[in-house]
PDB file of N, CA and C in Angstrom:
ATOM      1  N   UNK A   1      26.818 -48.594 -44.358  1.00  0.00           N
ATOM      2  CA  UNK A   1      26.243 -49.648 -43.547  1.00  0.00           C
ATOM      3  C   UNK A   1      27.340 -50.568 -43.006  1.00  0.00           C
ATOM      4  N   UNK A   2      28.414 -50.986 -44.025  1.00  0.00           N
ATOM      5  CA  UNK A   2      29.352 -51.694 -43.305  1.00  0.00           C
ATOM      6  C   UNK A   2      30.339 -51.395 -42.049  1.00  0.00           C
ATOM      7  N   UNK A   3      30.690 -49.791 -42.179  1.00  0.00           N
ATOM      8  CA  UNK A   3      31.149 -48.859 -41.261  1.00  0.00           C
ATOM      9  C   UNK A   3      30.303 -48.982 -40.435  1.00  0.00           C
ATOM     10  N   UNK A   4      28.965 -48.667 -40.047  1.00  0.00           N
ATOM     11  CA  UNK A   4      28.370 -49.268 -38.849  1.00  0.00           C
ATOM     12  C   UNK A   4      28.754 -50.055 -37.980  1.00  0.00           C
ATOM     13  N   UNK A   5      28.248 -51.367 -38.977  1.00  0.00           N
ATOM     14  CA  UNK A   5      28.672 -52.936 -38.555  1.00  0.00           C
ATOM     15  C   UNK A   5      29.784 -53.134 -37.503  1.00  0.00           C
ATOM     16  N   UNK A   6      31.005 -52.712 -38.159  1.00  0.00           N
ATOM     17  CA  UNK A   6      32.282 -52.943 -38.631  1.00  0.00           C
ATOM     18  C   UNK A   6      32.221 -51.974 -36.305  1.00  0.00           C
ATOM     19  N   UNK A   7      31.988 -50.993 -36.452  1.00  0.00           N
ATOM     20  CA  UNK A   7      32.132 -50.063 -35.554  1.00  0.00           C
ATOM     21  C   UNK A   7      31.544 -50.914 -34.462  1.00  0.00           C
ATOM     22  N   UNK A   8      30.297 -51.467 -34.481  1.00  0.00           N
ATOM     23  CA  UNK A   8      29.215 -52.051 -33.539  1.00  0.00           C
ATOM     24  C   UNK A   8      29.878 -53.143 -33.308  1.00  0.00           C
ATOM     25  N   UNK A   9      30.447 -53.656 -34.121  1.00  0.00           N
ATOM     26  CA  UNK A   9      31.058 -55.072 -33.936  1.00  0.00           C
ATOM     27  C   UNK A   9      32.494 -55.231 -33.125  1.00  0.00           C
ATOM     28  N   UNK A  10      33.492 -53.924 -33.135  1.00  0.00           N
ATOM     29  CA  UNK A  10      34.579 -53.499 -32.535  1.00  0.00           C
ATOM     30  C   UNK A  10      34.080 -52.930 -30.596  1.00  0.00           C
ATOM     31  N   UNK A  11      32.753 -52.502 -30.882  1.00  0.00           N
ATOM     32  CA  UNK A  11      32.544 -51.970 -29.696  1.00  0.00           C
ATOM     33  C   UNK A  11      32.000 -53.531 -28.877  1.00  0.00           C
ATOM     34  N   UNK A  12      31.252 -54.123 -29.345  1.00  0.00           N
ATOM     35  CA  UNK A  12      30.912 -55.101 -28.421  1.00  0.00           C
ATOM     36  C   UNK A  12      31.899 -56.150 -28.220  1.00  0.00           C
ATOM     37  N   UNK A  13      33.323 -56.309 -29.181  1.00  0.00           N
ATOM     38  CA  UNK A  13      34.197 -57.424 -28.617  1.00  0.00           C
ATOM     39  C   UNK A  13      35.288 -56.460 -27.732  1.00  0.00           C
ATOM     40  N   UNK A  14      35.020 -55.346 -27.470  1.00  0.00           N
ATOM     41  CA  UNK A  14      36.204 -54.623 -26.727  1.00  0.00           C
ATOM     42  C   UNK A  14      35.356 -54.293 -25.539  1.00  0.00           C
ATOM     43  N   UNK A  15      34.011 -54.634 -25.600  1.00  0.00           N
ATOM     44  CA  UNK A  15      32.994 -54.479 -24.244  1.00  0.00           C
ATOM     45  C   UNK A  15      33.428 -55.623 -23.411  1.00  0.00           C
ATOM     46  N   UNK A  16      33.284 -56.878 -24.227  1.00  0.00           N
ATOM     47  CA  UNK A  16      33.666 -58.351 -23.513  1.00  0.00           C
ATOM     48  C   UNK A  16      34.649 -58.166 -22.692  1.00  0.00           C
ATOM     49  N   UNK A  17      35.514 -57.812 -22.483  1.00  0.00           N
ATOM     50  CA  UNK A  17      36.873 -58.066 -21.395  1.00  0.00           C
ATOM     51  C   UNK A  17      36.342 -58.404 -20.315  1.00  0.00           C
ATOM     52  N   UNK A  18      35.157 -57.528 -19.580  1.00  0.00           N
ATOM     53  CA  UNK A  18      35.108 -57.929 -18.309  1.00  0.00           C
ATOM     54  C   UNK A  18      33.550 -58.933 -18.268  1.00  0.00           C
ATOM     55  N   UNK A  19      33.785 -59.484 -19.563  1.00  0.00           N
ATOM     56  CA  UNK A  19      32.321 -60.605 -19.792  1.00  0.00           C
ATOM     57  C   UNK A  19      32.882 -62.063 -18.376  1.00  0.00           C
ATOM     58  N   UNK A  20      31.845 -62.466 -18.135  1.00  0.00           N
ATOM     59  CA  UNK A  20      32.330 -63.418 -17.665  1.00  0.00           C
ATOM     60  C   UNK A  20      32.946 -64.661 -18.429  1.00  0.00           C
ATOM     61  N   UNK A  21      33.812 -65.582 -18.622  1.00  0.00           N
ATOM     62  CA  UNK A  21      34.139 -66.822 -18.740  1.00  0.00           C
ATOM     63  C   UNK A  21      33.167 -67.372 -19.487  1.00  0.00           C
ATOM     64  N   UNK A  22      33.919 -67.650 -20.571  1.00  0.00           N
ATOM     65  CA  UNK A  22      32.460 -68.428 -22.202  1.00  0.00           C
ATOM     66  C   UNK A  22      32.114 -67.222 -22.787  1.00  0.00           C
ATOM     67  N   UNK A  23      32.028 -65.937 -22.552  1.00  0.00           N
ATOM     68  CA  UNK A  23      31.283 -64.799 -22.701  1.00  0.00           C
ATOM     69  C   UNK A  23      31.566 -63.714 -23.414  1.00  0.00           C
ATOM     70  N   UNK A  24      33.092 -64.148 -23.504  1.00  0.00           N
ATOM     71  CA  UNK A  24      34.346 -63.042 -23.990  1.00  0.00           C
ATOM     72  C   UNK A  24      34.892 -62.993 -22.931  1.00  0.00           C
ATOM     73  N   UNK A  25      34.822 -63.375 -21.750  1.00  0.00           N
ATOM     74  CA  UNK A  25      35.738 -63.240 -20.459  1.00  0.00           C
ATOM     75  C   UNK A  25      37.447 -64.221 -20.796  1.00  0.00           C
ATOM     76  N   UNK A  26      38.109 -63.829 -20.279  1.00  0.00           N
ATOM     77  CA  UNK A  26      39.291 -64.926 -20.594  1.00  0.00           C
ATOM     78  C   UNK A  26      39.906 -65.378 -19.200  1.00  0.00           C
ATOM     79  N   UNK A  27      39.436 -65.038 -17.629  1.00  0.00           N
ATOM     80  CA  UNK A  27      39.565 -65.897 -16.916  1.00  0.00           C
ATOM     81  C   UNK A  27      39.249 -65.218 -15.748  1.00  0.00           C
ATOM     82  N   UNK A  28      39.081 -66.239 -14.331  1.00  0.00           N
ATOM     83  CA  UNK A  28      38.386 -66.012 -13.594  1.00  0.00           C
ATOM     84  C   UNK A  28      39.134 -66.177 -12.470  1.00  0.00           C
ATOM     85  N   UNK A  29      39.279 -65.940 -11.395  1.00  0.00           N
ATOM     86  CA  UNK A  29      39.996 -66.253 -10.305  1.00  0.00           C
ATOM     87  C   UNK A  29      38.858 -67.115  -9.628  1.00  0.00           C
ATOM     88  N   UNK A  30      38.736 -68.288  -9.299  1.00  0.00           N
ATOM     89  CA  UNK A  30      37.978 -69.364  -8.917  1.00  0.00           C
ATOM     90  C   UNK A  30      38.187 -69.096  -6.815  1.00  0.00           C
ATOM     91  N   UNK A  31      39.431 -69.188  -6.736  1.00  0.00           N
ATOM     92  CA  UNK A  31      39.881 -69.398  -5.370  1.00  0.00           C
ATOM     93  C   UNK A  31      41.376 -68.906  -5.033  1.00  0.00           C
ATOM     94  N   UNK A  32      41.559 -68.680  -4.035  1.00  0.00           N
ATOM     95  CA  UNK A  32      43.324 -68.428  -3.526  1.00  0.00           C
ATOM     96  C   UNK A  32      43.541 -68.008  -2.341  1.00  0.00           C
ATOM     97  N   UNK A  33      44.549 -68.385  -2.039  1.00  0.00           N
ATOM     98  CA  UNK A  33      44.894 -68.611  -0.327  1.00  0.00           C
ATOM     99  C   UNK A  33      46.659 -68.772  -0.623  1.00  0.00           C
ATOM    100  N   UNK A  34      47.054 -68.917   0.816  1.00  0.00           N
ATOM    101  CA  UNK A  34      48.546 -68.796   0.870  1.00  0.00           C
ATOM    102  C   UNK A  34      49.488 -70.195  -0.058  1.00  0.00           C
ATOM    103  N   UNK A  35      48.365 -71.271  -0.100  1.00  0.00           N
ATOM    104  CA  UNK A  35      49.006 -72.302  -0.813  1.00  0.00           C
ATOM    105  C   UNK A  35      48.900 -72.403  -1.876  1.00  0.00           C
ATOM    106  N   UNK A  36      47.657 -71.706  -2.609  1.00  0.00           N
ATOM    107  CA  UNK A  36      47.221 -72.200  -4.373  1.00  0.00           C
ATOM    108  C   UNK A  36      46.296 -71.301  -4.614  1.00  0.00           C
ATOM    109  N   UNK A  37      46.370 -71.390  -5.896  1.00  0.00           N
ATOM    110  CA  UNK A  37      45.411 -70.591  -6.891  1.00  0.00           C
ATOM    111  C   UNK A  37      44.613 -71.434  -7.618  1.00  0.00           C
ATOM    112  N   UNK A  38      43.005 -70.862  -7.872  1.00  0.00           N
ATOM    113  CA  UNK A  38      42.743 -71.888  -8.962  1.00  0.00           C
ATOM    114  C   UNK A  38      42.207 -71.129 -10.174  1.00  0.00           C
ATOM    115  N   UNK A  39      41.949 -70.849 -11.032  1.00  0.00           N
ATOM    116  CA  UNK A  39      41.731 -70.416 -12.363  1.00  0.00           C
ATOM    117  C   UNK A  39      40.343 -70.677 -13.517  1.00  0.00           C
ATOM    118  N   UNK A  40      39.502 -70.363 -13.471  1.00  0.00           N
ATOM    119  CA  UNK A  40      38.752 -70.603 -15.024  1.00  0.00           C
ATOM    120  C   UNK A  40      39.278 -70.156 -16.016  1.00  0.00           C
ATOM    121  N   UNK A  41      39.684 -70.740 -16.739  1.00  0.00           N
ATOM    122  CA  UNK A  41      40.092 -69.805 -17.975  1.00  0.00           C
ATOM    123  C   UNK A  41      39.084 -70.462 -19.238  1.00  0.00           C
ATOM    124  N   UNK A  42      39.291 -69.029 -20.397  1.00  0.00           N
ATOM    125  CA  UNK A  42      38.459 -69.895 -21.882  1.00  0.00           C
ATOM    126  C   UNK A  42      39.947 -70.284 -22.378  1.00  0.00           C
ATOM    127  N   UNK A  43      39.929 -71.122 -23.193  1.00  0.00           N
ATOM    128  CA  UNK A  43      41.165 -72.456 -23.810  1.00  0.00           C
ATOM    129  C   UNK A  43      41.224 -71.234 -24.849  1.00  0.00           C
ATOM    130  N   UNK A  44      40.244 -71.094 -25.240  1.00  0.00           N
ATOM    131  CA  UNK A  44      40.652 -69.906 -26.991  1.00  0.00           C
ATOM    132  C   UNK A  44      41.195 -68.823 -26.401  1.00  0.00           C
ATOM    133  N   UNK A  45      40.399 -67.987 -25.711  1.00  0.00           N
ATOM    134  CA  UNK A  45      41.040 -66.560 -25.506  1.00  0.00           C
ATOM    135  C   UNK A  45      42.128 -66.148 -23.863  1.00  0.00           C
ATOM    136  N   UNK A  46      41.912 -67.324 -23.019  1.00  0.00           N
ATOM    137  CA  UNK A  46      42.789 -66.660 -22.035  1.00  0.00           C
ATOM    138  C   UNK A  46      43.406 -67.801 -22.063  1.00  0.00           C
ATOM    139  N   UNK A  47      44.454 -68.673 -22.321  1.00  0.00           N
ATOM    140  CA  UNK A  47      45.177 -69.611 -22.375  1.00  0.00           C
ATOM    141  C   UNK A  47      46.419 -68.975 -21.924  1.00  0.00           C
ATOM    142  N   UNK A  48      47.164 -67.774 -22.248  1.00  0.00           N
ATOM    143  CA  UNK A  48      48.245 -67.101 -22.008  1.00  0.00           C
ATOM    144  C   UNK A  48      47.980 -65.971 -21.022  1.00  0.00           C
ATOM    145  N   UNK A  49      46.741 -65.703 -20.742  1.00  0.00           N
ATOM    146  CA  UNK A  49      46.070 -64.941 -19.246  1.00  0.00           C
ATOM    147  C   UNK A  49      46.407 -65.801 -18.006  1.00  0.00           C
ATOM    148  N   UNK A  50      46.557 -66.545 -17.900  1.00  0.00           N
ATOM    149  CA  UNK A  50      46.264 -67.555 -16.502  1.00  0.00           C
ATOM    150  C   UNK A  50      47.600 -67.054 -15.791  1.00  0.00           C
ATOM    151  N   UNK A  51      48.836 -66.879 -16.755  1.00  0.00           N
ATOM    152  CA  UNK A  51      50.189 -67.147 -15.769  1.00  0.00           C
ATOM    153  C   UNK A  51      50.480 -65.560 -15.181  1.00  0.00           C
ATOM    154  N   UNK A  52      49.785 -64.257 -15.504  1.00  0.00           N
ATOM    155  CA  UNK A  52      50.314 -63.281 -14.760  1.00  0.00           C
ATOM    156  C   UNK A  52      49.606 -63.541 -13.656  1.00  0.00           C
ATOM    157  N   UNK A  53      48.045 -63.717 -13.341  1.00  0.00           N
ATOM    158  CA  UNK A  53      47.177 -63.517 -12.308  1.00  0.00           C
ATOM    159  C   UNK A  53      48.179 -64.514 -11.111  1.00  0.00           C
ATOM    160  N   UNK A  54      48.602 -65.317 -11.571  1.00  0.00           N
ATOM    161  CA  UNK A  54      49.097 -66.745 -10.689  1.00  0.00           C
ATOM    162  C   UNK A  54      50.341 -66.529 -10.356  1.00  0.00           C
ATOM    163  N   UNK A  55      51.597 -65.978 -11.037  1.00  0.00           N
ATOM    164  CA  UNK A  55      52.510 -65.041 -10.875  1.00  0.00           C
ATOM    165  C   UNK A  55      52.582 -64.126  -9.578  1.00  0.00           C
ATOM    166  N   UNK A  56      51.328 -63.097  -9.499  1.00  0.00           N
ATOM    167  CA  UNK A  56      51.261 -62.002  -9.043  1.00  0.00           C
ATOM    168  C   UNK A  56      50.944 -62.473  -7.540  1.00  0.00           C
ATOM    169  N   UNK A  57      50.093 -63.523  -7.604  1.00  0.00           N
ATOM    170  CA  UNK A  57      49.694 -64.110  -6.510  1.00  0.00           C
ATOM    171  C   UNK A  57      50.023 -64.893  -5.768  1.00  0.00           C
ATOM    172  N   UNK A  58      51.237 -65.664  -6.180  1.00  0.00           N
ATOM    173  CA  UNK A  58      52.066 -66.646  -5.422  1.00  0.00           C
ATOM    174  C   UNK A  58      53.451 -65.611  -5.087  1.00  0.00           C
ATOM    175  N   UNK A  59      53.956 -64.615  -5.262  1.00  0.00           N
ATOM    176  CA  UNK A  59      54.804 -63.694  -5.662  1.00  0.00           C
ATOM    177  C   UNK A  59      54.437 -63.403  -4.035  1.00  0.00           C
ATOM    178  N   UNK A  60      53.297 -62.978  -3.732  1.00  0.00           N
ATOM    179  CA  UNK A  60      52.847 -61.900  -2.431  1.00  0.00           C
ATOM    180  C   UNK A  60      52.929 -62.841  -0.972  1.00  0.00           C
ATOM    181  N   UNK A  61      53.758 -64.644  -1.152  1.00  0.00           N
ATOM    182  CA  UNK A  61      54.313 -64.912  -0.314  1.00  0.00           C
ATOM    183  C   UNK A  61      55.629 -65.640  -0.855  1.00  0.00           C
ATOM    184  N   UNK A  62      56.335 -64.803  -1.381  1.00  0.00           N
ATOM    185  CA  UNK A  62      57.355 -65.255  -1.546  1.00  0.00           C
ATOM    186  C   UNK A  62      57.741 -66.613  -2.277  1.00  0.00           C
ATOM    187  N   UNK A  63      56.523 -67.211  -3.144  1.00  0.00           N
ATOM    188  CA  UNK A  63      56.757 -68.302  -3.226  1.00  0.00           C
ATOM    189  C   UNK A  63      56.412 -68.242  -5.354  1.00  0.00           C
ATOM    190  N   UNK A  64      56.227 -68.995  -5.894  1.00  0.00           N
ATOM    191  CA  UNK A  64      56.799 -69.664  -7.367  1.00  0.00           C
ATOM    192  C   UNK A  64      55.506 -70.251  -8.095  1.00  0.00           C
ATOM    193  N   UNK A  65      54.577 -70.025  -8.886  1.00  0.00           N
ATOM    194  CA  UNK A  65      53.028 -70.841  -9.285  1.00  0.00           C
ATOM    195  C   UNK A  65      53.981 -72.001  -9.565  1.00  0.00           C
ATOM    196  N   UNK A  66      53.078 -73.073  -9.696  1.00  0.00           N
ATOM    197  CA  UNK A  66      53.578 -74.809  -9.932  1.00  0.00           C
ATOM    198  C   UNK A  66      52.124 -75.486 -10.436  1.00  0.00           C
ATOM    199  N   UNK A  67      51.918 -75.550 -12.060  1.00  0.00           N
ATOM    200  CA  UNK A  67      50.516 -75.994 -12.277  1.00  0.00           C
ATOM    201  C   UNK A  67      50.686 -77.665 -11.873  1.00  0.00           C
ATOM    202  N   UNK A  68      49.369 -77.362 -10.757  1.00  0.00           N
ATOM    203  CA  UNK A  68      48.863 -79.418 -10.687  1.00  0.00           C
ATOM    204  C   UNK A  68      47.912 -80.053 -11.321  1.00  0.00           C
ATOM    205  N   UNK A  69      46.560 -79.365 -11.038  1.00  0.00           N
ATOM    206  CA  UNK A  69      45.454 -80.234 -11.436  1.00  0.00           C
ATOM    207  C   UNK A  69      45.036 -78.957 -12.350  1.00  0.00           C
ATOM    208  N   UNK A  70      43.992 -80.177 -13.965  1.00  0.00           N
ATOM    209  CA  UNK A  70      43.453 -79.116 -14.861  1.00  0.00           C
ATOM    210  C   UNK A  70      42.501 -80.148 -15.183  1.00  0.00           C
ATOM    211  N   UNK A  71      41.003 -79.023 -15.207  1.00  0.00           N
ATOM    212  CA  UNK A  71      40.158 -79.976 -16.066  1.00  0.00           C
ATOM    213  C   UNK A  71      39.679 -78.620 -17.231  1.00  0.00           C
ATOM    214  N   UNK A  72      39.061 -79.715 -18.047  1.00  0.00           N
ATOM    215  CA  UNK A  72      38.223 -79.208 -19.196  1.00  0.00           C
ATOM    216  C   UNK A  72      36.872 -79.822 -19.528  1.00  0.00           C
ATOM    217  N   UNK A  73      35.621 -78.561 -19.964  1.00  0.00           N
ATOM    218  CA  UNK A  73      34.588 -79.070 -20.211  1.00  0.00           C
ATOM    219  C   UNK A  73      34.379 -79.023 -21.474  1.00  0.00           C
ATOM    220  N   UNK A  74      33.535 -79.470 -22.243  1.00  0.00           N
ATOM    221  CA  UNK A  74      32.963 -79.452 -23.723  1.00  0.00           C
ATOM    222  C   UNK A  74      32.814 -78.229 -24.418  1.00  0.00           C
ATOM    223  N   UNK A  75      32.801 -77.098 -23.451  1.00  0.00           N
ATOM    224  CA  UNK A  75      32.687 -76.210 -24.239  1.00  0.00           C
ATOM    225  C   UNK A  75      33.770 -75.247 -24.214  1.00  0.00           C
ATOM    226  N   UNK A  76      35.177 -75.958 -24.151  1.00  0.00           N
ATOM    227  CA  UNK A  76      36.042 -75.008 -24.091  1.00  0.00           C
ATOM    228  C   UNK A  76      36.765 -74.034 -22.608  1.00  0.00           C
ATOM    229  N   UNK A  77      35.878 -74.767 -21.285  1.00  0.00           N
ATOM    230  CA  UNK A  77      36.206 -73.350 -20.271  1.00  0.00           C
ATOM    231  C   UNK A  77      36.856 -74.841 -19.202  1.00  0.00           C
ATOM    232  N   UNK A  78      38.320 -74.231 -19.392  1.00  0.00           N
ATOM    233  CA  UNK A  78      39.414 -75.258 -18.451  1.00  0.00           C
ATOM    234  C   UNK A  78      39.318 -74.644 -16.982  1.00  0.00           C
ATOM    235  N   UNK A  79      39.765 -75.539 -15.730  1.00  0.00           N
ATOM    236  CA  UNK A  79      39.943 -74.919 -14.149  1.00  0.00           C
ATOM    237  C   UNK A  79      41.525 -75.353 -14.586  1.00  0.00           C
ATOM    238  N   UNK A  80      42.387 -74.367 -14.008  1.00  0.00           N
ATOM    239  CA  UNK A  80      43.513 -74.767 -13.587  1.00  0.00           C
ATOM    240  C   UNK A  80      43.924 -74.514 -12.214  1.00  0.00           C
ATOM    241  N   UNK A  81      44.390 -75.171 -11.624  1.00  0.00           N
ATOM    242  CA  UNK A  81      45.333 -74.659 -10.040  1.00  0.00           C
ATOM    243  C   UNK A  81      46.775 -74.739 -10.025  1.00  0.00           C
ATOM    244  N   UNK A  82      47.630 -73.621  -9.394  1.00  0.00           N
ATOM    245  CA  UNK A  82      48.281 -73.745  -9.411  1.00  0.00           C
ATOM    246  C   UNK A  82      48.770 -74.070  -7.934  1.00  0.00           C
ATOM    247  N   UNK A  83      49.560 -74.253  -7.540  1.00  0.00           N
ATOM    248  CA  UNK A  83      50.406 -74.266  -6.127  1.00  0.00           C
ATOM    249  C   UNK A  83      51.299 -73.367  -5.858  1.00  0.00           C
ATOM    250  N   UNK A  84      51.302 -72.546  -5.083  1.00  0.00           N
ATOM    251  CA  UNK A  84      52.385 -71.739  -4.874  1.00  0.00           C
ATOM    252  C   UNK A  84      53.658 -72.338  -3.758  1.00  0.00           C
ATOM    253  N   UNK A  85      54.920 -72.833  -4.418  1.00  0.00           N
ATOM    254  CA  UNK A  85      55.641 -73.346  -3.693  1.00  0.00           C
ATOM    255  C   UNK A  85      57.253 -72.836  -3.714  1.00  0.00           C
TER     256      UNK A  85
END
């Protein structure tokens, strides 16, 4: 019975990846354009997710992420933007 569990319980947190944000998701691409990016991320699980997506995306004009504005709600799910400059 615990082997079950144990199995059921591995399959549904390796299902989450593409959960949305709060959900098991760990971040969201909110917005982006040639000047900025903006980000949902969860604070627990994508905190160290945010900087490839923002990387990859300020990269495709030649330019550097630069975090400006961040909020956070009560339950853990931050916006970040970055600037690409």
């Amino acid at each position: 019975m615990k082997k079950i569990f144990l199995i059921l319980f591995l399959f549904l947190l390796t299902s989450c990846a593409n959960a949305p944000v709060g959900w098991g998701g760990k971040y969201e691409v909110v917005q982006s354009n040639s000047k900025s990016i903006t980000i949902k991320y969860d604070t627990i699980l994508g905190v160290n997710s945010i900087y490839e997506p923002a990387n990859e995306h300020c990269k495709k004009f030649d330019k550097e992420p630069v975090k400006t504005t961040k909020t956070k709600d009560a339950l853990g799910i931050a916006v970040q933007t970055f600037e690409c400059r």
